[in-house]
N, C-alpha and C. Protein backbone atom coordinates (compact mmCIF):
# COMPACT_ATOMS: atom_id res chain seq x y z
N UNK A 1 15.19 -15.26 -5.98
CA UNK A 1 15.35 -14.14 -5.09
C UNK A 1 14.57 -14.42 -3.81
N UNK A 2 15.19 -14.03 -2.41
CA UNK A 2 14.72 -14.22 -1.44
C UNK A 2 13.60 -12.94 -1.33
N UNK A 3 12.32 -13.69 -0.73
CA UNK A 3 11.54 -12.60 -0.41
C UNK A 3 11.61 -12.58 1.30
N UNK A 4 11.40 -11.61 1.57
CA UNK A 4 11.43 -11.42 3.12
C UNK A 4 10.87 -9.91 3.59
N UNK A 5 11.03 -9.21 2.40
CA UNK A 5 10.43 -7.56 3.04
C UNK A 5 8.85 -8.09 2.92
N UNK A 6 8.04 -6.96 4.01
CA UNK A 6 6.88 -7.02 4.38
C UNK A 6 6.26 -5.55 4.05
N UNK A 7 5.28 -6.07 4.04
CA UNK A 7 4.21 -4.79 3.49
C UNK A 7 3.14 -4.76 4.22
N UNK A 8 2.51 -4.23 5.06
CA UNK A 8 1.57 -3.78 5.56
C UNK A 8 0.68 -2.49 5.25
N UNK A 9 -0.70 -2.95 5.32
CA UNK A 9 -1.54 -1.87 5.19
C UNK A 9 -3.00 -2.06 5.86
N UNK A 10 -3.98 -1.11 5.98
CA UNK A 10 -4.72 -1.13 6.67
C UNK A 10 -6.18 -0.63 5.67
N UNK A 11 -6.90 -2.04 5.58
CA UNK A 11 -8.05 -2.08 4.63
C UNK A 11 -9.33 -2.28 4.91
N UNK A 12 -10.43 -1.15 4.69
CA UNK A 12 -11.89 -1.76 5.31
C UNK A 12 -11.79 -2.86 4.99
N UNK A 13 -12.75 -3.78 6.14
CA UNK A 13 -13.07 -5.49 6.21
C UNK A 13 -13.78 -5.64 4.69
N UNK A 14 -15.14 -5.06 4.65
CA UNK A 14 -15.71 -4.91 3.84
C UNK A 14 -14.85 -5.17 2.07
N UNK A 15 -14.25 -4.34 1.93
CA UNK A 15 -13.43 -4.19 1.01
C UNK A 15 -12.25 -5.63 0.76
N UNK A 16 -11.64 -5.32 1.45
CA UNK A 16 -10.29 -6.36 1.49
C UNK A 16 -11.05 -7.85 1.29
N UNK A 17 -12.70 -8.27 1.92
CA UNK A 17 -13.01 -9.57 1.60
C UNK A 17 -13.46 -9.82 0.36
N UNK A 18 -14.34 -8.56 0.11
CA UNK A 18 -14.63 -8.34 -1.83
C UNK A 18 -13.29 -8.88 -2.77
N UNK A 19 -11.94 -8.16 -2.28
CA UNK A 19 -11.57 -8.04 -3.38
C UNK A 19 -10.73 -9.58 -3.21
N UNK A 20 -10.31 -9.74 -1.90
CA UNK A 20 -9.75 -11.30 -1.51
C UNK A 20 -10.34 -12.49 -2.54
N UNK A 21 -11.60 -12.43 -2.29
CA UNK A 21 -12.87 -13.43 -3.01
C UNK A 21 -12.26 -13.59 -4.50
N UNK A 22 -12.55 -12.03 -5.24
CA UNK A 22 -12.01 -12.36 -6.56
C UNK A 22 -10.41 -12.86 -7.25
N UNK A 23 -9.66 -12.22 -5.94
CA UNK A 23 -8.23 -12.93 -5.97
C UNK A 23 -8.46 -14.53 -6.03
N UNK A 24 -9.16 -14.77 -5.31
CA UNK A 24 -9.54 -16.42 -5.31
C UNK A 24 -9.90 -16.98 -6.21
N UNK A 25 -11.11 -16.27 -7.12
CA UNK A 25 -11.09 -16.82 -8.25
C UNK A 25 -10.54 -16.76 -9.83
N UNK A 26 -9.90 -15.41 -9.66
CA UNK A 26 -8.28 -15.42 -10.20
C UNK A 26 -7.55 -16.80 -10.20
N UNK A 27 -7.44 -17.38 -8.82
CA UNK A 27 -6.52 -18.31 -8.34
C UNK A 27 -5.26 -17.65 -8.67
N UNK A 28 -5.13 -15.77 -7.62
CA UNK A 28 -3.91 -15.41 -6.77
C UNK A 28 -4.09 -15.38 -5.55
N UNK A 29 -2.97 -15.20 -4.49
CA UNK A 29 -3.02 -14.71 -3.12
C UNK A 29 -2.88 -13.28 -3.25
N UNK A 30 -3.08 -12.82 -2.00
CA UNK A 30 -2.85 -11.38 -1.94
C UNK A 30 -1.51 -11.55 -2.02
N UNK A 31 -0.85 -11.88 -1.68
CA UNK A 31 0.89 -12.03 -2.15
C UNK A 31 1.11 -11.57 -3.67
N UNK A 32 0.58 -12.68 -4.49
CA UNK A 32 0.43 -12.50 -5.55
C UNK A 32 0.10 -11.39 -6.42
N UNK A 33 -1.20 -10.75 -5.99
CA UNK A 33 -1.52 -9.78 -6.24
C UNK A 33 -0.77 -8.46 -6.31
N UNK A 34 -0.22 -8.31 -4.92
CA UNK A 34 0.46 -7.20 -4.30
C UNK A 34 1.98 -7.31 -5.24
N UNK A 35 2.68 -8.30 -5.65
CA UNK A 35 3.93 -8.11 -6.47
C UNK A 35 3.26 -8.40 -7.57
N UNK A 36 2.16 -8.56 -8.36
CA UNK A 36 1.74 -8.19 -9.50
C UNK A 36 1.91 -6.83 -9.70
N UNK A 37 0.77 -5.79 -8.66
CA UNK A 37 0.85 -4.42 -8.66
C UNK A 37 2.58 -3.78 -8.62
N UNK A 38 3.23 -4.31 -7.86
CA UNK A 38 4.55 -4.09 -7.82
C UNK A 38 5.50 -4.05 -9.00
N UNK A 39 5.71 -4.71 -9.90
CA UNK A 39 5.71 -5.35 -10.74
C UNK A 39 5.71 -4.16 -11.64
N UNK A 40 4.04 -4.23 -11.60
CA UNK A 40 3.58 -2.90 -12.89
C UNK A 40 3.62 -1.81 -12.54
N UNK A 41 3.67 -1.42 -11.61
CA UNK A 41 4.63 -0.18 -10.79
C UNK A 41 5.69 -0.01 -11.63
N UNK A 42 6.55 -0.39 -10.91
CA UNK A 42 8.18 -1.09 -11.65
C UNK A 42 8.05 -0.77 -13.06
N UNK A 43 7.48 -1.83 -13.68
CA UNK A 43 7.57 -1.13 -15.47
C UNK A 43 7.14 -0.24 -15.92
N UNK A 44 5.73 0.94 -15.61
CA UNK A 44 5.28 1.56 -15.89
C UNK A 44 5.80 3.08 -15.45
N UNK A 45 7.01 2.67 -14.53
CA UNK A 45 7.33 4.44 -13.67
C UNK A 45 6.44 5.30 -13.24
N UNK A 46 5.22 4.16 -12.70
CA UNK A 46 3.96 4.98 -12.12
C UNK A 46 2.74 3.96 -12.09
N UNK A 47 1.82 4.38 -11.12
CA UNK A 47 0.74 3.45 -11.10
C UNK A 47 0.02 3.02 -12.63
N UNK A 48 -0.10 1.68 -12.80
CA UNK A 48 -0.40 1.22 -13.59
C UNK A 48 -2.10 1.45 -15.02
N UNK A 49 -2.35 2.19 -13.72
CA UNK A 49 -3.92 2.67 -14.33
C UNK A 49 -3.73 4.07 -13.82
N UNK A 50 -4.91 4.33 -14.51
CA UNK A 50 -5.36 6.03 -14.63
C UNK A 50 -6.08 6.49 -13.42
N UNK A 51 -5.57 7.50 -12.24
CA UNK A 51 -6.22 8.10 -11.14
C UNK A 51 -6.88 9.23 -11.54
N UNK A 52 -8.17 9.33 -11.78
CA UNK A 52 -9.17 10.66 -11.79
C UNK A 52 -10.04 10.36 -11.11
N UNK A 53 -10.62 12.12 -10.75
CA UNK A 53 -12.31 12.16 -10.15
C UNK A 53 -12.88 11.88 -12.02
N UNK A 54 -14.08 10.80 -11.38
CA UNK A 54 -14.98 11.25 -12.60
C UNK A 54 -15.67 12.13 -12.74
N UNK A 55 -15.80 12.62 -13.64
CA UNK A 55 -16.88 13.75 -14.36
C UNK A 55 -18.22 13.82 -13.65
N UNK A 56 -19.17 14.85 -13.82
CA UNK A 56 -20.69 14.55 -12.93
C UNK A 56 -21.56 13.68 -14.31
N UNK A 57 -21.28 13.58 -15.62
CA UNK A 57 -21.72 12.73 -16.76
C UNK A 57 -21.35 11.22 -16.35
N UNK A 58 -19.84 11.11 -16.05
CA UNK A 58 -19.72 9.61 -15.74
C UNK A 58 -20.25 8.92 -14.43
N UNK A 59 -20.12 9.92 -13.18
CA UNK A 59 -20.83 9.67 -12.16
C UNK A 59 -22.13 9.24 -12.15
N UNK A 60 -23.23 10.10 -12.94
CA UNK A 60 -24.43 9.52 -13.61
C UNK A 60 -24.33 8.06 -13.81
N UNK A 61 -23.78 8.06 -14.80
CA UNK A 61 -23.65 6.78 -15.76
C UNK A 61 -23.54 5.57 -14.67
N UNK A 62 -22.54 5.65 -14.02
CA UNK A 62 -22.32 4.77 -13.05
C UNK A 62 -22.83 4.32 -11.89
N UNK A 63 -23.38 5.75 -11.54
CA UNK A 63 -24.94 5.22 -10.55
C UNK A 63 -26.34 4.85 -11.46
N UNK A 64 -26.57 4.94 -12.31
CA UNK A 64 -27.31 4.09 -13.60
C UNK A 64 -27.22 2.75 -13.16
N UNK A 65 -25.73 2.20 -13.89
CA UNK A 65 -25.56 1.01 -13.89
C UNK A 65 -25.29 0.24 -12.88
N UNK A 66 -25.04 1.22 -11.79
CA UNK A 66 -25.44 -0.03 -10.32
C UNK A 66 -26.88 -0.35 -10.11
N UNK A 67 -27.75 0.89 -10.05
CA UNK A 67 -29.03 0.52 -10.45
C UNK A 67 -29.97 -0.17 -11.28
N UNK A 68 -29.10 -0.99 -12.42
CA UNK A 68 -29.59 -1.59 -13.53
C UNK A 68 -30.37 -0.64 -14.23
N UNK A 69 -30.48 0.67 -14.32
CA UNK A 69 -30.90 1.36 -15.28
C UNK A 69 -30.20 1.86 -16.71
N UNK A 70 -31.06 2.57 -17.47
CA UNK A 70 -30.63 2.29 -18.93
C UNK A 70 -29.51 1.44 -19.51
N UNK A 71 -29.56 0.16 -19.19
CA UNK A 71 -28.62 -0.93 -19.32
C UNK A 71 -28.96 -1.43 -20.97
N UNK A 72 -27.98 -1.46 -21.77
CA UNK A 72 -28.05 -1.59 -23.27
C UNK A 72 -27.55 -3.05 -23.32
N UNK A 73 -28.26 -4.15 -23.77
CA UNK A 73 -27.79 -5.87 -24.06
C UNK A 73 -27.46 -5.67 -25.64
N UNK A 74 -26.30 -6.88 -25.44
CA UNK A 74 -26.57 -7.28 -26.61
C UNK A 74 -26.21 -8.45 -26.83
N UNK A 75 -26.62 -9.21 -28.38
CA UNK A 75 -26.38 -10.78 -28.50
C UNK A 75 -24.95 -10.97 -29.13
N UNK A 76 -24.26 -9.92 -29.29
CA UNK A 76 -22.68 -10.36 -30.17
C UNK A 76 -21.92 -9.07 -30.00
N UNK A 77 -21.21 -9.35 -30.29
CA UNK A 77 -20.06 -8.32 -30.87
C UNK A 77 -20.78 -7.15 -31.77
N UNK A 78 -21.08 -7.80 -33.00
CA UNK A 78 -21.34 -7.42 -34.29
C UNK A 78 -22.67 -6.44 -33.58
N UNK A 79 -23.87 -7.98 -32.70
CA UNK A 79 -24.93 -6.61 -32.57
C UNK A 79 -24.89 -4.84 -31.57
N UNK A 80 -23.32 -4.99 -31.17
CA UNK A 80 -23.05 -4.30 -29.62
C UNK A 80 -22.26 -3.22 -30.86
N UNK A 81 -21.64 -3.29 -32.04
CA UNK A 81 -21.03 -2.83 -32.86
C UNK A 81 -22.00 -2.07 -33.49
N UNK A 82 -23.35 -2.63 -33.79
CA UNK A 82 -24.27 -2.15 -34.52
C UNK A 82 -24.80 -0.81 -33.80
N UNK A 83 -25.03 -1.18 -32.44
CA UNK A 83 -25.90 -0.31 -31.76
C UNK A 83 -24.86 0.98 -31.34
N UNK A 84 -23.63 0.51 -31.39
CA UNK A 84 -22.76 1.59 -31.16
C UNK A 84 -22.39 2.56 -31.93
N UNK A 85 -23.22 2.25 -33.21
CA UNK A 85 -22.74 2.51 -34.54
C UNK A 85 -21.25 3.08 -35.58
N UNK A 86 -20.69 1.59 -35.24
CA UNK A 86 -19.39 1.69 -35.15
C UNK A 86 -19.79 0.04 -36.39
């Protein structure tokens, strides 16, 4: 199939080089990327992941873990299973 339609959009610098970088080490292009998302568009009859505000509990959580606070390690599966108590 010929590709030829174009897509444009308009992305903080900031942003678009973050996420470029990890496309890179993916080893996709934004090409790539963008008819990936397309793609799962397409099969899913809707964006591929889940759009919510988080909660003010998960918000916590997540400014935690940018902060490296209450950060839980573990050495395996089994010990991350243990502590989860699962």
């Amino acid at each position: 199939m010929i590709k030829s339609a174009t897509v444009r959009a308009r992305i903080e610098p900031k942003l678009k080089s973050e996420v470029e970088e990890l496309f890179k080490e993916l080893g996709l292009s934004v090409t790539d990327a963008i008819n990936i998302f397309y793609r799962q568009v397409k099969l899913m009859h809707g964006l591929p992941f889940s759009v919510r505000i988080p909660n003010a509990e998960t918000l916590e959580a997540i400014r935690k873990a940018d902060k490296g606070e209450d950060l839980v390690y573990c050495d395996s599966a089994e010990d991350m299973f243990e502590k989860l108590g699962i």
